[in-house]
Protein backbone atom coordinates (compact mmCIF):
# COMPACT_ATOMS: atom_id res chain seq x y z
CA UNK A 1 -0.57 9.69 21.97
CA UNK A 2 -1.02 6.08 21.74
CA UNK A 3 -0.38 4.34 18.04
CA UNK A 4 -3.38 3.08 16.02
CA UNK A 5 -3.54 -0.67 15.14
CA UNK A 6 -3.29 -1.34 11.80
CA UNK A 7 -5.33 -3.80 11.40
CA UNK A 8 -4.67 -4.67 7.46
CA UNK A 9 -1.14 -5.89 8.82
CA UNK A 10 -2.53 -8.04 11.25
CA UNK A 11 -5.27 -9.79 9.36
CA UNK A 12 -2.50 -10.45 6.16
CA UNK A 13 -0.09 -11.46 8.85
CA UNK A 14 -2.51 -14.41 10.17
CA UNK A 15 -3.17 -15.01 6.87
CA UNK A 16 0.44 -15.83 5.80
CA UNK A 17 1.00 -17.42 9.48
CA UNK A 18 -1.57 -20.23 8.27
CA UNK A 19 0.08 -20.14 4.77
CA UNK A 20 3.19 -20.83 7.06
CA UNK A 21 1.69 -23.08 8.94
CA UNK A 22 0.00 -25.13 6.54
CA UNK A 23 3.69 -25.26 4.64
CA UNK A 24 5.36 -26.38 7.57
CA UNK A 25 2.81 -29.20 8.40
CA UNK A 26 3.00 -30.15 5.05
CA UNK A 27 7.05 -30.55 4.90
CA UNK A 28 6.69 -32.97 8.21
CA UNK A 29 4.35 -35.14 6.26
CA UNK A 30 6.74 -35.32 3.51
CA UNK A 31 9.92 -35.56 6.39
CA UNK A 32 12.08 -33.48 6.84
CA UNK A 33 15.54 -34.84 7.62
CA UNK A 34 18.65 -32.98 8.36
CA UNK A 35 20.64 -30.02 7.32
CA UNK A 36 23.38 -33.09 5.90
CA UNK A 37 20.95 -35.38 4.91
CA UNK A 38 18.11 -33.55 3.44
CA UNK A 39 15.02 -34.98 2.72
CA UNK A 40 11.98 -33.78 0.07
CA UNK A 41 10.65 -31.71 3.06
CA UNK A 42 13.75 -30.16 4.41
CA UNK A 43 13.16 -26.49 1.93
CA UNK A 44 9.57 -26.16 2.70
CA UNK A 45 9.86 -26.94 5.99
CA UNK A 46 12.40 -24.00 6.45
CA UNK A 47 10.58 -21.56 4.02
CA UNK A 48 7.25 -22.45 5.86
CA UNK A 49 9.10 -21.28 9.43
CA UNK A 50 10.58 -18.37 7.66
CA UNK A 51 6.81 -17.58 7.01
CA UNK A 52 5.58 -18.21 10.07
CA UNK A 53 8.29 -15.82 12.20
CA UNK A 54 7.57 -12.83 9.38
CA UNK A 55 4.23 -13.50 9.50
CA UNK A 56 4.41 -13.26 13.85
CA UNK A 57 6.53 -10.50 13.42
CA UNK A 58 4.24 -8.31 10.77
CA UNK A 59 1.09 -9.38 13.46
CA UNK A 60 2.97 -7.60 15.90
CA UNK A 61 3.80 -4.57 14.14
CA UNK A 62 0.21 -4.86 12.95
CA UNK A 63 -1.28 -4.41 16.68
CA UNK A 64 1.39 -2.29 17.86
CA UNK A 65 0.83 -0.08 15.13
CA UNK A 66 4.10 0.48 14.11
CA UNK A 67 3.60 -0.94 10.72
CA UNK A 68 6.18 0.77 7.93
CA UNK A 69 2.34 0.95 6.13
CA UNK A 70 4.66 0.46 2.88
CA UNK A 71 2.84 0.81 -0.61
CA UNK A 72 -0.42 -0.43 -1.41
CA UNK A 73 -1.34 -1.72 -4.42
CA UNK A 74 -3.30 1.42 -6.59
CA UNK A 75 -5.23 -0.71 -8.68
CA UNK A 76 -6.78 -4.46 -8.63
CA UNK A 77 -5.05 -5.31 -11.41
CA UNK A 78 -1.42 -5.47 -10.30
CA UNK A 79 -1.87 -8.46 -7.64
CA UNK A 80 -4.73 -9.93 -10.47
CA UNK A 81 -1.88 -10.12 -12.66
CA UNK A 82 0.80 -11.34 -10.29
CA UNK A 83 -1.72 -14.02 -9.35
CA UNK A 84 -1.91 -14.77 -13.34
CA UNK A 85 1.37 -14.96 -13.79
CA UNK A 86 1.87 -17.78 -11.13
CA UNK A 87 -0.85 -19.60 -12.55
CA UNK A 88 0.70 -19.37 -15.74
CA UNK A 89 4.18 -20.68 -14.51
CA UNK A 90 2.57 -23.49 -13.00
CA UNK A 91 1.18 -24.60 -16.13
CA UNK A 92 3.76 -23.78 -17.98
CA UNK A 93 6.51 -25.41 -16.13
CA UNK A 94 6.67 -28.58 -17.75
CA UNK A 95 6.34 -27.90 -21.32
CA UNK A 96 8.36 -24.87 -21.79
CA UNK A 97 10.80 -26.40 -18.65
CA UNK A 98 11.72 -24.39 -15.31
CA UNK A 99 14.37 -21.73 -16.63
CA UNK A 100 11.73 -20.43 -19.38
CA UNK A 101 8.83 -20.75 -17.29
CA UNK A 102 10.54 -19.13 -14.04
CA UNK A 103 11.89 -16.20 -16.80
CA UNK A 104 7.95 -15.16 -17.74
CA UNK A 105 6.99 -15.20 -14.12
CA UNK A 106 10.26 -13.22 -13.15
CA UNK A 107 9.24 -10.66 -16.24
CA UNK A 108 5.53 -10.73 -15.05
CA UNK A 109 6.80 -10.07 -10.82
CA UNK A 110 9.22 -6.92 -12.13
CA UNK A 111 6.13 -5.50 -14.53
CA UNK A 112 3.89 -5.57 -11.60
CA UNK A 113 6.28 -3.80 -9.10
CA UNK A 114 6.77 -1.31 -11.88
CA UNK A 115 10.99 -2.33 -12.79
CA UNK A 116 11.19 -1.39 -16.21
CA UNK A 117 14.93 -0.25 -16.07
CA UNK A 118 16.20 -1.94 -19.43
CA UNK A 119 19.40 -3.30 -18.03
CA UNK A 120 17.81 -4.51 -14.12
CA UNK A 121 15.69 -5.90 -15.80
CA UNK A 122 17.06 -8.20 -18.30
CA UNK A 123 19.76 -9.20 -15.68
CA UNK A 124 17.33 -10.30 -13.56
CA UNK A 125 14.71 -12.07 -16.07
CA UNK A 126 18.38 -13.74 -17.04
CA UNK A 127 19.99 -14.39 -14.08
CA UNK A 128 17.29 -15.27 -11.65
CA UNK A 129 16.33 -18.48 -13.56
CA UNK A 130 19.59 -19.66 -14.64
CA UNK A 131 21.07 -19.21 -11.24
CA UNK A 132 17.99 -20.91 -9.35
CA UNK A 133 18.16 -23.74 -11.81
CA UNK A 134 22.16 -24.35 -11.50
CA UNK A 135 21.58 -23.90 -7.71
CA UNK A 136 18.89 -26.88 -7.31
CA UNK A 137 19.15 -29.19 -10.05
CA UNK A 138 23.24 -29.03 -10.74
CA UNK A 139 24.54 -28.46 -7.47
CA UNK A 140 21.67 -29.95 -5.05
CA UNK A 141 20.75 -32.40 -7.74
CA UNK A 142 16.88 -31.60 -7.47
CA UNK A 143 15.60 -32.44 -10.50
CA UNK A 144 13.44 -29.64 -12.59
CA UNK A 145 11.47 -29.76 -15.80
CA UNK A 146 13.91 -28.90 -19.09
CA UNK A 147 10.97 -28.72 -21.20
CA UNK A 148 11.41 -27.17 -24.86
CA UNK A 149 15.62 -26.79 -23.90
CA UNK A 150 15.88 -30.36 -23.66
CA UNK A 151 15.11 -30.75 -27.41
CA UNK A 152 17.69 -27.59 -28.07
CA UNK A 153 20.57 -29.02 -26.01
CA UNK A 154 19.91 -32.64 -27.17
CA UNK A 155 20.00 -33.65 -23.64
């Protein structure tokens, strides 16, 4: 018994690998520097090669046919609105500021892969943003929008 390519895995696989690809290209036009001396490329670079070896590695699975198969979306609307809510985020980003804007989109990710626990959820609509944001802009000093909060914290 030989195992059926799956052929869905493959074809979203190449897909991301040029997502990948493209990021990666991308980061070397912006250089990249050095794990000590970082420069504006240095994340996308490594998030586009992250990409790129999933992306290789779900191919594979795809034309082995061992793919998990995982869950498919049931209805249109769940990736319609996931691809909303990113459009959203990007235009809300600088007027409501990153830890607002990154809160809807977390809220928006967790209602379309159906987490509606109370508690899981807030955590994570709380904790996600204000983490990310004291990650990059306190600690790696990579500046992000404060929108609306600026005007609250008189900063």
């Amino acid at each position: 018994m030989t195992a059926k390519p799956k052929s869905a895995d493959a074809i979203a696989g190449g897909a991301f690998l040029l997502v990948g690809a493209g990021a990666v290209v991308g980061a070397i036009q912006l250089q990249v520097g050095t794990p000590d001396e970082p420069q504006p490329g240095f994340f996308p670079f490594l998030a586009g090669m992250i990409l790129v070896i999933l992306s290789g590695l779900l191919i594979l699975q795809g034309l082995r046919g061992r793919s998990s198969g995982g869950e498919p979306f049931t209805h249109l609307k769940q990736p319609v609105l996931a691809m909303l809510g990113l459009v959203g985020f990007v235009l809300l980003l600088e007027p409501l500021g990153y830890i607002l804007a990154t809160a809807a989109l977390t809220a928006v990710l967790l209602f379309v892969l159906k987490v509606r626990r109370g508690l899981s959820f807030g955590l994570t609509i709380v904790l996600l943003p204000v983490g990310s944001y004291l990650l990059f802009d306190r600690l790696l000093d990579v500046p992000l929008p404060e929108g609306i909060l600026s005007v609250v914290l008189g900063t």
